[in-house]
C-alpha atoms as a PDB file:
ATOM      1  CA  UNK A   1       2.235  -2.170   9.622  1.00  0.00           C
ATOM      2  CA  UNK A   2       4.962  -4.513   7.962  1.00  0.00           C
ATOM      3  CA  UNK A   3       3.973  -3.450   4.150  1.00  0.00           C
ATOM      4  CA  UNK A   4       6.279  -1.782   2.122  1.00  0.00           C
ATOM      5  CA  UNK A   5       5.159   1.308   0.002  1.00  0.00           C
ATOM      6  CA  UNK A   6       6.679   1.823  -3.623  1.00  0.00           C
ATOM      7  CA  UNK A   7       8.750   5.086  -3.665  1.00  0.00           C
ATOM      8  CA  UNK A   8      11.124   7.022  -6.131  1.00  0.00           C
ATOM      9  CA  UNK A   9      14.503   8.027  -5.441  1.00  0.00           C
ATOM     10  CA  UNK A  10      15.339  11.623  -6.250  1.00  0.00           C
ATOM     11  CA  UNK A  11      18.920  11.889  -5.430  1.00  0.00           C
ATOM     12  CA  UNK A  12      21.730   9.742  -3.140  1.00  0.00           C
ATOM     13  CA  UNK A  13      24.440  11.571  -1.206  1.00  0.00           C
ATOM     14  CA  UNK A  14      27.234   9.524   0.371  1.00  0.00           C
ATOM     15  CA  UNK A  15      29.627  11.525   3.020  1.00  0.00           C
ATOM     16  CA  UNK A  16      27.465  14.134   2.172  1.00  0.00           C
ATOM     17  CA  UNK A  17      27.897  14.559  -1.521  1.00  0.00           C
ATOM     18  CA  UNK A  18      25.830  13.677  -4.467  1.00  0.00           C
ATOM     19  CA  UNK A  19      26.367  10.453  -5.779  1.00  0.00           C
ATOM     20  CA  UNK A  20      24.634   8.381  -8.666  1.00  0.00           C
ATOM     21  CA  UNK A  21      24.462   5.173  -6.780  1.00  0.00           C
ATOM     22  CA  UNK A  22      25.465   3.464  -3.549  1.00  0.00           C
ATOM     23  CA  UNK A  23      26.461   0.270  -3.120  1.00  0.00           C
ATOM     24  CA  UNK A  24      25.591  -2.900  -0.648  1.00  0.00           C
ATOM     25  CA  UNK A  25      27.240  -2.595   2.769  1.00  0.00           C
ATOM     26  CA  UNK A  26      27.461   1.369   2.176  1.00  0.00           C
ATOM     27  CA  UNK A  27      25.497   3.780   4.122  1.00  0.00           C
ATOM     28  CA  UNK A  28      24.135   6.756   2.463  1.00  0.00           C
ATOM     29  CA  UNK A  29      21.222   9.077   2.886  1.00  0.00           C
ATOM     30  CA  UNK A  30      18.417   9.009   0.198  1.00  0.00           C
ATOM     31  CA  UNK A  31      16.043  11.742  -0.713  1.00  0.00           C
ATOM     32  CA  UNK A  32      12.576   9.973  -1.023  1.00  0.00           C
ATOM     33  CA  UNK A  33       9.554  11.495  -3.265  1.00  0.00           C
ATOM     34  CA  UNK A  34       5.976  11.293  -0.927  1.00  0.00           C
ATOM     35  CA  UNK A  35       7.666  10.065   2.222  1.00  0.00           C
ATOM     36  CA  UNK A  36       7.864  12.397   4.856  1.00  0.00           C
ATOM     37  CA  UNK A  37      10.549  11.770   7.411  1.00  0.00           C
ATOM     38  CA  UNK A  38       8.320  10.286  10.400  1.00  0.00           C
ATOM     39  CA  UNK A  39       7.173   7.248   7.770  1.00  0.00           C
ATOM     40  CA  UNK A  40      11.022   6.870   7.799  1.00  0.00           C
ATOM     41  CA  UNK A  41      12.588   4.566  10.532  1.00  0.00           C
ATOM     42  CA  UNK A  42      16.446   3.396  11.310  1.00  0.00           C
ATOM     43  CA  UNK A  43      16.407  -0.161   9.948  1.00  0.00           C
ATOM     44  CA  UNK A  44      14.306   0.235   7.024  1.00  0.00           C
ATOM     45  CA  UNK A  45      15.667  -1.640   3.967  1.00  0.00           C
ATOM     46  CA  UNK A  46      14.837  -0.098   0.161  1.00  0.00           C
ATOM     47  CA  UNK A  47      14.506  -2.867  -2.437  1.00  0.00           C
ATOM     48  CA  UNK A  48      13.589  -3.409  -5.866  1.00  0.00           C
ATOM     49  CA  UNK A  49      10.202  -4.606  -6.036  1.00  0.00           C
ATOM     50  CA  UNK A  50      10.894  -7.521  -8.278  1.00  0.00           C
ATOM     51  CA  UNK A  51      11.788  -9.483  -5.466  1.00  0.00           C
ATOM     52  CA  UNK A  52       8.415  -9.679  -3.699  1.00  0.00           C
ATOM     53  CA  UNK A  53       9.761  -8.441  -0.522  1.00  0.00           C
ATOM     54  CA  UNK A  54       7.823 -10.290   2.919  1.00  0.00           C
ATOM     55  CA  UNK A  55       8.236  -8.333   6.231  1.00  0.00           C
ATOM     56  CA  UNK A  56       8.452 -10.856   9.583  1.00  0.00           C
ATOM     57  CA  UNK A  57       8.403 -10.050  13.096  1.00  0.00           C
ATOM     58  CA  UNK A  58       9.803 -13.436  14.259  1.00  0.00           C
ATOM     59  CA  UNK A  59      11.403 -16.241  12.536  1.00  0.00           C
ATOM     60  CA  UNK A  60      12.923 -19.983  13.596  1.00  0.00           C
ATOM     61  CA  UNK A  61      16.693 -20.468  13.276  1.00  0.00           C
ATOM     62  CA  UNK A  62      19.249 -22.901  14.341  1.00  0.00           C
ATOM     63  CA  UNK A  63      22.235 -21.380  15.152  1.00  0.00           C
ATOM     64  CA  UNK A  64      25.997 -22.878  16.456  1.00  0.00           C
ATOM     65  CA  UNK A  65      27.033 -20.427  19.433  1.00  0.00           C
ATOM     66  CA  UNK A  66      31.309 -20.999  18.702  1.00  0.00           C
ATOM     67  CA  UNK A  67      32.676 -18.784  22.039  1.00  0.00           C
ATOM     68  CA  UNK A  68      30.427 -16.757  24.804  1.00  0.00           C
ATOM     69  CA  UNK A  69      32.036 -14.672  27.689  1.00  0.00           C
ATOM     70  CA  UNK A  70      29.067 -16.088  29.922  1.00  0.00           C
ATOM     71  CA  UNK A  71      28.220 -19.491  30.940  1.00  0.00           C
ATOM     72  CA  UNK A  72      25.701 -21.036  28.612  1.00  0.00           C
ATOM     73  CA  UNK A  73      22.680 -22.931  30.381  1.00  0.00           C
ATOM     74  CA  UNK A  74      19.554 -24.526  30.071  1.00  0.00           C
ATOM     75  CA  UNK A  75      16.477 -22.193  28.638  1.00  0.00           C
ATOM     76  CA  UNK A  76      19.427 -19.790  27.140  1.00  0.00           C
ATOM     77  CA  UNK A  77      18.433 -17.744  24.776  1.00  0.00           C
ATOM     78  CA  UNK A  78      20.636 -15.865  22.654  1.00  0.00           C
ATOM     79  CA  UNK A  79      19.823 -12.356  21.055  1.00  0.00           C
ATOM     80  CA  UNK A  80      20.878 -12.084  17.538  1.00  0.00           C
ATOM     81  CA  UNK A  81      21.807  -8.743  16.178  1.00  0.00           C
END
């Protein structure tokens, strides 16, 4: 539904072992309190709440395509991962 539900973390385990915290860029597994694992989806981001987080389905960009190993033409559109 695009609205994100406070939580508490009870523990963090990196290459499965305990840790105390993981950092940006990392992947690790985290042990929610109240979620149960089909509320849970790949992609799902955990932030602090102080920054007033906004989900979006679509968005406007311009973007500067440097190389392509397909000929780009009119109406392309590019996918952005």
């Amino acid at each position: 539904d695009g609205r994100f539900h406070p939580t508490a973390i009870k523990s963090i385990h990196y290459k499965r072992m305990t840790v105390d915290r993981a950092y940006a860029g990392q992947t690790a597994a985290f042990a929610l309190k109240k979620v149960k694992k089909n509320q849970v989806r790949k992609g799902m981001a955990i932030v602090s709440a102080a920054v007033d987080p906004k989900a979006t389905w679509e968005f406007d960009a311009d973007i500067a395509i440097l190389t392509h190993s397909t000929t780009i033409h009119l109406k392309y559109q590019a996918v952005i991962h």
